[in-house]
PDB file of N, CA and C in Angstrom:
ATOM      1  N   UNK A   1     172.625  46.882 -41.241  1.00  0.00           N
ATOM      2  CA  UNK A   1     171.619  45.826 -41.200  1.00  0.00           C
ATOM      3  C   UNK A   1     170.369  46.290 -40.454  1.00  0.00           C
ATOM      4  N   UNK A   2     170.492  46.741 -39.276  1.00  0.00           N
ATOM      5  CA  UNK A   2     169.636  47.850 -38.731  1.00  0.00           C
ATOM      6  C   UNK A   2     168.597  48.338 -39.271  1.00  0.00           C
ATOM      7  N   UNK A   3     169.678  49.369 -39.846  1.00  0.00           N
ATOM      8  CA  UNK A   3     168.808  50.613 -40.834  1.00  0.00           C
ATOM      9  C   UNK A   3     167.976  50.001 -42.088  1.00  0.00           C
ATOM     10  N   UNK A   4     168.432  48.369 -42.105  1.00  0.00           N
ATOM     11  CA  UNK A   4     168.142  48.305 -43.656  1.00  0.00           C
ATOM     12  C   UNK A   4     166.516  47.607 -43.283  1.00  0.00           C
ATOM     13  N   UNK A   5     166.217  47.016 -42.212  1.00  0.00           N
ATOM     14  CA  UNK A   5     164.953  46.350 -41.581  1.00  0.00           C
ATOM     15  C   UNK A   5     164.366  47.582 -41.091  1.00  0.00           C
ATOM     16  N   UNK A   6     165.179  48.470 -40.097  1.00  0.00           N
ATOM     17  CA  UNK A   6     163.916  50.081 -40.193  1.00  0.00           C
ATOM     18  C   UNK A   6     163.148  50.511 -41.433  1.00  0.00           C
ATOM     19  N   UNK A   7     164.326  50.339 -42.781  1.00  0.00           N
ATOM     20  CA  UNK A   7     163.355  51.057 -43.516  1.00  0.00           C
ATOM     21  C   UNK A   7     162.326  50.287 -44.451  1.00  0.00           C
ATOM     22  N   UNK A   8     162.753  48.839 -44.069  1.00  0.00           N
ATOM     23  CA  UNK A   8     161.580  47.669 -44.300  1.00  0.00           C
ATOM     24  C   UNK A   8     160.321  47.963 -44.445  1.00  0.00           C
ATOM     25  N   UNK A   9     160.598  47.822 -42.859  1.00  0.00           N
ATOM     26  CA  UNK A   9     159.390  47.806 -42.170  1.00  0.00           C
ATOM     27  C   UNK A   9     158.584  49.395 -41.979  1.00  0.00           C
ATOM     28  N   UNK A  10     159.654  50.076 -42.261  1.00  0.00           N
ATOM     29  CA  UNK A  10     158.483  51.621 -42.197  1.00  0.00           C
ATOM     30  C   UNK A  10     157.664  51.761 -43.248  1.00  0.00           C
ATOM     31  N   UNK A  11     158.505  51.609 -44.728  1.00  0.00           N
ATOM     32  CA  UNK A  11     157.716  51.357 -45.690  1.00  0.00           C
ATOM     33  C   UNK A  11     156.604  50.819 -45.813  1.00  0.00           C
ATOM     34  N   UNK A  12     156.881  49.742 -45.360  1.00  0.00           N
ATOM     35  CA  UNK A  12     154.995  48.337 -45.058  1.00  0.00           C
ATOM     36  C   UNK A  12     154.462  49.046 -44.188  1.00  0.00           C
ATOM     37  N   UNK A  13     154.692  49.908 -43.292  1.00  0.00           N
ATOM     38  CA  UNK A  13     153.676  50.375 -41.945  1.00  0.00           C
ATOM     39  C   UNK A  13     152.954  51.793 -42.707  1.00  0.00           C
ATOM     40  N   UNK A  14     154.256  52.806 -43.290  1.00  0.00           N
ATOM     41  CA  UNK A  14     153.113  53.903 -43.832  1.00  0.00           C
ATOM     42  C   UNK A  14     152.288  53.438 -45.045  1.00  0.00           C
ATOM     43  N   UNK A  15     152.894  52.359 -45.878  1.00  0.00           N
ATOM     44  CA  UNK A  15     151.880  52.146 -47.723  1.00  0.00           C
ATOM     45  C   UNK A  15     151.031  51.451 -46.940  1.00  0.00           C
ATOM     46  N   UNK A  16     150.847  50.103 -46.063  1.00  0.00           N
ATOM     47  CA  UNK A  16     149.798  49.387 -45.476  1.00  0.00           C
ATOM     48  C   UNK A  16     149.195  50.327 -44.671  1.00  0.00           C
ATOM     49  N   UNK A  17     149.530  50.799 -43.533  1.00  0.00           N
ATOM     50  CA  UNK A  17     148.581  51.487 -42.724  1.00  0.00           C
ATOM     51  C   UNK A  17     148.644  52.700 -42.637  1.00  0.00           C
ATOM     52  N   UNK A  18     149.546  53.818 -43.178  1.00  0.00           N
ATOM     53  CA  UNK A  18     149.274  54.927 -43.101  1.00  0.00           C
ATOM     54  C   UNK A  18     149.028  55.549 -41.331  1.00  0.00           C
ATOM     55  N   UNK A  19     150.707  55.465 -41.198  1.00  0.00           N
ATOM     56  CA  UNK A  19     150.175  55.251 -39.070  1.00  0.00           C
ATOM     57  C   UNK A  19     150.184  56.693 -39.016  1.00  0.00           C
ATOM     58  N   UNK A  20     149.647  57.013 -38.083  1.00  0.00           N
ATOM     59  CA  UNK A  20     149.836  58.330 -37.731  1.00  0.00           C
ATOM     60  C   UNK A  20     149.993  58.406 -36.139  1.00  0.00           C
ATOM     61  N   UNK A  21     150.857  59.007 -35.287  1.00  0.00           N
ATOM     62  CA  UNK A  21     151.091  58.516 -33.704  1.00  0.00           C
ATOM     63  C   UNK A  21     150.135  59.494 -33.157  1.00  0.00           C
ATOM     64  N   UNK A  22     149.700  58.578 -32.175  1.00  0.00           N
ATOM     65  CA  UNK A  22     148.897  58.788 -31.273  1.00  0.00           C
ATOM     66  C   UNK A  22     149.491  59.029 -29.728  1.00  0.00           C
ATOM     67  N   UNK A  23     149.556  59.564 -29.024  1.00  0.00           N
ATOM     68  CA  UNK A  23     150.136  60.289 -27.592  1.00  0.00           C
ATOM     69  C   UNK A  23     149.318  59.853 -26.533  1.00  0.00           C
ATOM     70  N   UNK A  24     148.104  59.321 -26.537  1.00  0.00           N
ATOM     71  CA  UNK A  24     147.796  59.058 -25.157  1.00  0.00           C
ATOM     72  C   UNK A  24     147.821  57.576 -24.433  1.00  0.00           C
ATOM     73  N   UNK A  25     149.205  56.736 -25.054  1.00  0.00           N
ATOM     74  CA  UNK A  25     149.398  56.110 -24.226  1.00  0.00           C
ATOM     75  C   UNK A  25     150.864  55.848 -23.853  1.00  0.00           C
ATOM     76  N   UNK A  26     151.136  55.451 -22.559  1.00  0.00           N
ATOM     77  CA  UNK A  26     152.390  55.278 -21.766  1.00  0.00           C
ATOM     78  C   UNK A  26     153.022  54.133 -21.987  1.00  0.00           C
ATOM     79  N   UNK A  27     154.521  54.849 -22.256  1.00  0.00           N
ATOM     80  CA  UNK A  27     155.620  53.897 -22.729  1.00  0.00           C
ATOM     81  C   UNK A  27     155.492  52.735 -22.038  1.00  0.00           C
ATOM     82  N   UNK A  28     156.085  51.713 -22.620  1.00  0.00           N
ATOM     83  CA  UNK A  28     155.832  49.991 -21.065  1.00  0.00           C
ATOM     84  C   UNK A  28     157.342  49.431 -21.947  1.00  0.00           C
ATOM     85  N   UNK A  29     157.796  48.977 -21.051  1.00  0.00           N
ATOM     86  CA  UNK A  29     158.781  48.112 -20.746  1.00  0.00           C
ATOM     87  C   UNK A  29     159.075  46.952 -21.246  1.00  0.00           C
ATOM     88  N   UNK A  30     160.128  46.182 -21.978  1.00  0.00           N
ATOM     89  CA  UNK A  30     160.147  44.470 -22.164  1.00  0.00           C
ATOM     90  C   UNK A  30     161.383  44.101 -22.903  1.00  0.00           C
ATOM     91  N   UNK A  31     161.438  43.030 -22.322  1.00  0.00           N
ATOM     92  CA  UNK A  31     163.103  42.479 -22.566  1.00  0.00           C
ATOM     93  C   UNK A  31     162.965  41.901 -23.624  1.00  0.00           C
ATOM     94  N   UNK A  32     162.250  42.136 -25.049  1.00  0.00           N
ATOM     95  CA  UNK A  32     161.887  41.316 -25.974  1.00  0.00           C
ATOM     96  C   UNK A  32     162.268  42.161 -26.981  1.00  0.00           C
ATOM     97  N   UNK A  33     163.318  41.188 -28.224  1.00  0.00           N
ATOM     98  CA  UNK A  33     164.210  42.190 -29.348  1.00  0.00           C
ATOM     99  C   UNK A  33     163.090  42.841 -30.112  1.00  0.00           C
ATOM    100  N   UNK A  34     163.388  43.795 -30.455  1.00  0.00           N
ATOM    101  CA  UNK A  34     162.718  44.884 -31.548  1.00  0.00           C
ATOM    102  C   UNK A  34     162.216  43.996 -32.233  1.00  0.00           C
ATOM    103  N   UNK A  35     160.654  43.984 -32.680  1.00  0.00           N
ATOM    104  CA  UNK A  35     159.905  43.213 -34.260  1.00  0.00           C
ATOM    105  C   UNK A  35     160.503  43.936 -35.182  1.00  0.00           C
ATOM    106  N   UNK A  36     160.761  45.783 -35.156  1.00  0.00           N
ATOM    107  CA  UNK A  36     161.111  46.421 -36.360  1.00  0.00           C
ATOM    108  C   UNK A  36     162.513  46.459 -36.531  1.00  0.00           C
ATOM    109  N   UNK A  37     163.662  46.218 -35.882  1.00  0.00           N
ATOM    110  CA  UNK A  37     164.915  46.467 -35.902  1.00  0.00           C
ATOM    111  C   UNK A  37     165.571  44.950 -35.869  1.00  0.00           C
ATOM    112  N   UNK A  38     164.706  44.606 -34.717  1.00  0.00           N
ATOM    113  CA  UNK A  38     165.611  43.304 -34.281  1.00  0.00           C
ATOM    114  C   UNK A  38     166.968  43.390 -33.468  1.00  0.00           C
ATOM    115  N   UNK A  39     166.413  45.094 -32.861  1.00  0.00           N
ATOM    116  CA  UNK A  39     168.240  45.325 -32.004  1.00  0.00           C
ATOM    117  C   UNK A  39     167.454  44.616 -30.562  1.00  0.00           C
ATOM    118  N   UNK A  40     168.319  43.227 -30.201  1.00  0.00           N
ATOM    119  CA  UNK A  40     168.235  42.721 -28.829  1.00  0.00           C
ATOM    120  C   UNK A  40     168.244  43.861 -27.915  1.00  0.00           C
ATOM    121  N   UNK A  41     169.465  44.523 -27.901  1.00  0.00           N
ATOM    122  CA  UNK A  41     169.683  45.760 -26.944  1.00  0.00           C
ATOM    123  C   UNK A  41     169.101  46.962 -26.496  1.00  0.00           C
ATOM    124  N   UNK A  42     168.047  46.485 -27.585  1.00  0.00           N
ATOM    125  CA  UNK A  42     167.093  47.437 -27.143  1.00  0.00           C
ATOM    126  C   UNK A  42     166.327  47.394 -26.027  1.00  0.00           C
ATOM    127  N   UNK A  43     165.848  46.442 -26.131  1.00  0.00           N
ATOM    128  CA  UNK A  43     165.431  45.049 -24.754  1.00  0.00           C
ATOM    129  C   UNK A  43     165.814  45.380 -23.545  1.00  0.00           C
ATOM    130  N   UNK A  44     167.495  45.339 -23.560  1.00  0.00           N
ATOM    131  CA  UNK A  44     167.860  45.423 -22.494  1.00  0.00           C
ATOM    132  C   UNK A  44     168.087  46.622 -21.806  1.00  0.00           C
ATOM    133  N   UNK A  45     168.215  47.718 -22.906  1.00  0.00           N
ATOM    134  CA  UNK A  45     168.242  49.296 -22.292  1.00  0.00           C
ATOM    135  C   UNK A  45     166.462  49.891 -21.603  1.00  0.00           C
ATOM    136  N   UNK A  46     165.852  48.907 -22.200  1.00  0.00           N
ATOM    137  CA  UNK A  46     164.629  49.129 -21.188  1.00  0.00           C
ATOM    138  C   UNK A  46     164.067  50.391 -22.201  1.00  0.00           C
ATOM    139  N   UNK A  47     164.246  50.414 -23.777  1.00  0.00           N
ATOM    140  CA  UNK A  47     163.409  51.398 -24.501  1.00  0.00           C
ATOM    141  C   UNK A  47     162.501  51.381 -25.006  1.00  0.00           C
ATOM    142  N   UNK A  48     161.906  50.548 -25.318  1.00  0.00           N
ATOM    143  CA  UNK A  48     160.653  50.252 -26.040  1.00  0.00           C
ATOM    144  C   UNK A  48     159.620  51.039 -25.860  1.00  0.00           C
ATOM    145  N   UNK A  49     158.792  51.374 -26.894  1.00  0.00           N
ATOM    146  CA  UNK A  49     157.238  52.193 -26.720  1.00  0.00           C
ATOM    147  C   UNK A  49     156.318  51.757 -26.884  1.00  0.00           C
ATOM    148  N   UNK A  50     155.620  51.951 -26.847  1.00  0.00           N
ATOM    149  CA  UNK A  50     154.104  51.149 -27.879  1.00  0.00           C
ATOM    150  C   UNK A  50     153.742  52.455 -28.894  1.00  0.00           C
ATOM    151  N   UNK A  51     153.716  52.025 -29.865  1.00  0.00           N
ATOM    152  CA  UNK A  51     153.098  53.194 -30.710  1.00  0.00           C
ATOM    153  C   UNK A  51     151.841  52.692 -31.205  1.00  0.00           C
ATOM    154  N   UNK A  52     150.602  53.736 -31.348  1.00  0.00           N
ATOM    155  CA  UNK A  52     149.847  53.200 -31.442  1.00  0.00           C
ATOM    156  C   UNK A  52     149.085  54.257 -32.664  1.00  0.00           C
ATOM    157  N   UNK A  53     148.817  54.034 -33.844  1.00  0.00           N
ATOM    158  CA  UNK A  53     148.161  54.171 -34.681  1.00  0.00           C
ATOM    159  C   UNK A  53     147.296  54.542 -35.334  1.00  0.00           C
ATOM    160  N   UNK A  54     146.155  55.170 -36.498  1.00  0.00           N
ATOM    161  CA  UNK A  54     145.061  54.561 -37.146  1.00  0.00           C
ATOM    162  C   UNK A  54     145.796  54.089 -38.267  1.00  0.00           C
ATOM    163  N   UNK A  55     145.124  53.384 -39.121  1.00  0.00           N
ATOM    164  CA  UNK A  55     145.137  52.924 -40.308  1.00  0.00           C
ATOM    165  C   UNK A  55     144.026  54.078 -41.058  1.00  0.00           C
ATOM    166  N   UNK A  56     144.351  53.636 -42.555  1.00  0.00           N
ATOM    167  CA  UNK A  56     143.360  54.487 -43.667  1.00  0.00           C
ATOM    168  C   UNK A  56     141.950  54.495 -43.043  1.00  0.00           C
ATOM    169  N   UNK A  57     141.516  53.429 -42.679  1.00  0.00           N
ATOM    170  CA  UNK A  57     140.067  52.980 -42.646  1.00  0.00           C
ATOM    171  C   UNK A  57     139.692  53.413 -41.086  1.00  0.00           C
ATOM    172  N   UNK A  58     140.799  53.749 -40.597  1.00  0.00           N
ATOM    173  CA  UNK A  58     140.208  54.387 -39.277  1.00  0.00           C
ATOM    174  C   UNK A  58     140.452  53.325 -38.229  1.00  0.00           C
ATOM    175  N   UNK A  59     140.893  51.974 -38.355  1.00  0.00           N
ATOM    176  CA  UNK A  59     140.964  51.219 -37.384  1.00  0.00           C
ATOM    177  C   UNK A  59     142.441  51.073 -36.657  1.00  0.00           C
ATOM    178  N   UNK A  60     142.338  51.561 -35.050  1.00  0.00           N
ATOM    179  CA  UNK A  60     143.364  51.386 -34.462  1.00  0.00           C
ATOM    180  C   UNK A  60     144.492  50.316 -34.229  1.00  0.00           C
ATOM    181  N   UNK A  61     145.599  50.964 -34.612  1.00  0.00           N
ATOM    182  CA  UNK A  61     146.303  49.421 -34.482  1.00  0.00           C
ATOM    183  C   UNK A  61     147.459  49.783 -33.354  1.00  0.00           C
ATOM    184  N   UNK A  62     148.122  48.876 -33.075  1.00  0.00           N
ATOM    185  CA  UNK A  62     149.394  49.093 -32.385  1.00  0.00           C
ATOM    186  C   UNK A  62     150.503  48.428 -32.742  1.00  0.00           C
ATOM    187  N   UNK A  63     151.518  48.539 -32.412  1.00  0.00           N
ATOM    188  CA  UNK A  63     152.798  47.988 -32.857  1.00  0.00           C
ATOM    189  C   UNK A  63     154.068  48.377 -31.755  1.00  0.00           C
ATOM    190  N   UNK A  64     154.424  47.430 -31.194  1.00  0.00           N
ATOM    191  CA  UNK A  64     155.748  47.263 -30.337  1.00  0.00           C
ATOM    192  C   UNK A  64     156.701  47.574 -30.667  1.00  0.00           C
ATOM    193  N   UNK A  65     157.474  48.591 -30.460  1.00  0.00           N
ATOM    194  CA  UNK A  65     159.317  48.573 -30.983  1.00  0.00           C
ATOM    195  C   UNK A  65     159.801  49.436 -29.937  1.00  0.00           C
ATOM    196  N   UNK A  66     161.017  49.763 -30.707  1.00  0.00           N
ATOM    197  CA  UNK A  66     162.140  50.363 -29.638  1.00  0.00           C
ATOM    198  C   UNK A  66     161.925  52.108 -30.425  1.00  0.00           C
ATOM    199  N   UNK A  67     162.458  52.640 -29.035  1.00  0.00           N
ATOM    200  CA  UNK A  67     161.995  54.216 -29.230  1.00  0.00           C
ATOM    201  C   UNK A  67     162.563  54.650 -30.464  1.00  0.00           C
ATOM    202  N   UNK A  68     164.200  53.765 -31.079  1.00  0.00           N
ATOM    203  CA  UNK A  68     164.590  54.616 -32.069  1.00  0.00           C
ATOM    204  C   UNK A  68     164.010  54.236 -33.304  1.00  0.00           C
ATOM    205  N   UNK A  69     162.889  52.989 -33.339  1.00  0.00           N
ATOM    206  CA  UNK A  69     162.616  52.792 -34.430  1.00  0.00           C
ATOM    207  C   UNK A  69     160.903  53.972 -34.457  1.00  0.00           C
ATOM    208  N   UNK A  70     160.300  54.088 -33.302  1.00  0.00           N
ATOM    209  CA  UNK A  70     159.391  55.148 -33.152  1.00  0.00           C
ATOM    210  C   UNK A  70     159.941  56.252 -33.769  1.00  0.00           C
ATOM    211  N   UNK A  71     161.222  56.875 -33.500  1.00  0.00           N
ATOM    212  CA  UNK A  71     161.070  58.442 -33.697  1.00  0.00           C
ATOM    213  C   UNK A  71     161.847  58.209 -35.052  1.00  0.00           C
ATOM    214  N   UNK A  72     162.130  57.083 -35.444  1.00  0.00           N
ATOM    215  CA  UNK A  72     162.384  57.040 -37.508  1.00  0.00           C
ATOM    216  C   UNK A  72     160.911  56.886 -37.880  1.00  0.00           C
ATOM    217  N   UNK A  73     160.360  56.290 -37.335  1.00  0.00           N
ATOM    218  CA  UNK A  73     158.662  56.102 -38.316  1.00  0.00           C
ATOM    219  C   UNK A  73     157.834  57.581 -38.146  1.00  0.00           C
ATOM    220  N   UNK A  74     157.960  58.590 -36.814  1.00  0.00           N
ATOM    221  CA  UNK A  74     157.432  59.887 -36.691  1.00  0.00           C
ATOM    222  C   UNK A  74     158.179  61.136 -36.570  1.00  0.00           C
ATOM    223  N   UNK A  75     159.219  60.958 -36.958  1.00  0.00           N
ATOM    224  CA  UNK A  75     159.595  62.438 -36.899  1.00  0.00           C
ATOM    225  C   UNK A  75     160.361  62.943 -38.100  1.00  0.00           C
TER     226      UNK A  75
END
């Protein structure tokens, strides 16, 4: 069920925005379930990143999740 909302939502993030990760900003913290997974536990293991983006058009975006849904959308 997981895997099946990771690959949801990666799909809509690379055909809509075409993300590409960006490195200069620092991981932050929050007890709030994954938007891309929806794993609660993620929350609570204290993993979350911010990943942060361009789109096609060049405009920065960001998006909240948990590290394992980061390193399925970039690596």
């Amino acid at each position: 069920m997981v895997y099946a909302k990771r690959i949801k939502i990666g799909k809509y993030l690379r055909g809509v925005y075409n993300l590409s990760p960006i490195t200069d900003k620092e991981p932050f913290f929050s007890k709030i379930g994954c938007p891309c997974c929806s794993d609660d536990l993620a929350g609570e293991r204290y993993t979350f990143t911010a990943i942060v983006g361009k789109s096609h058009d060049g405009e920065r975006i960001e998006l909240n999740c948990c590290v394992d849904c980061y390193v399925w959308l970039f690596t």
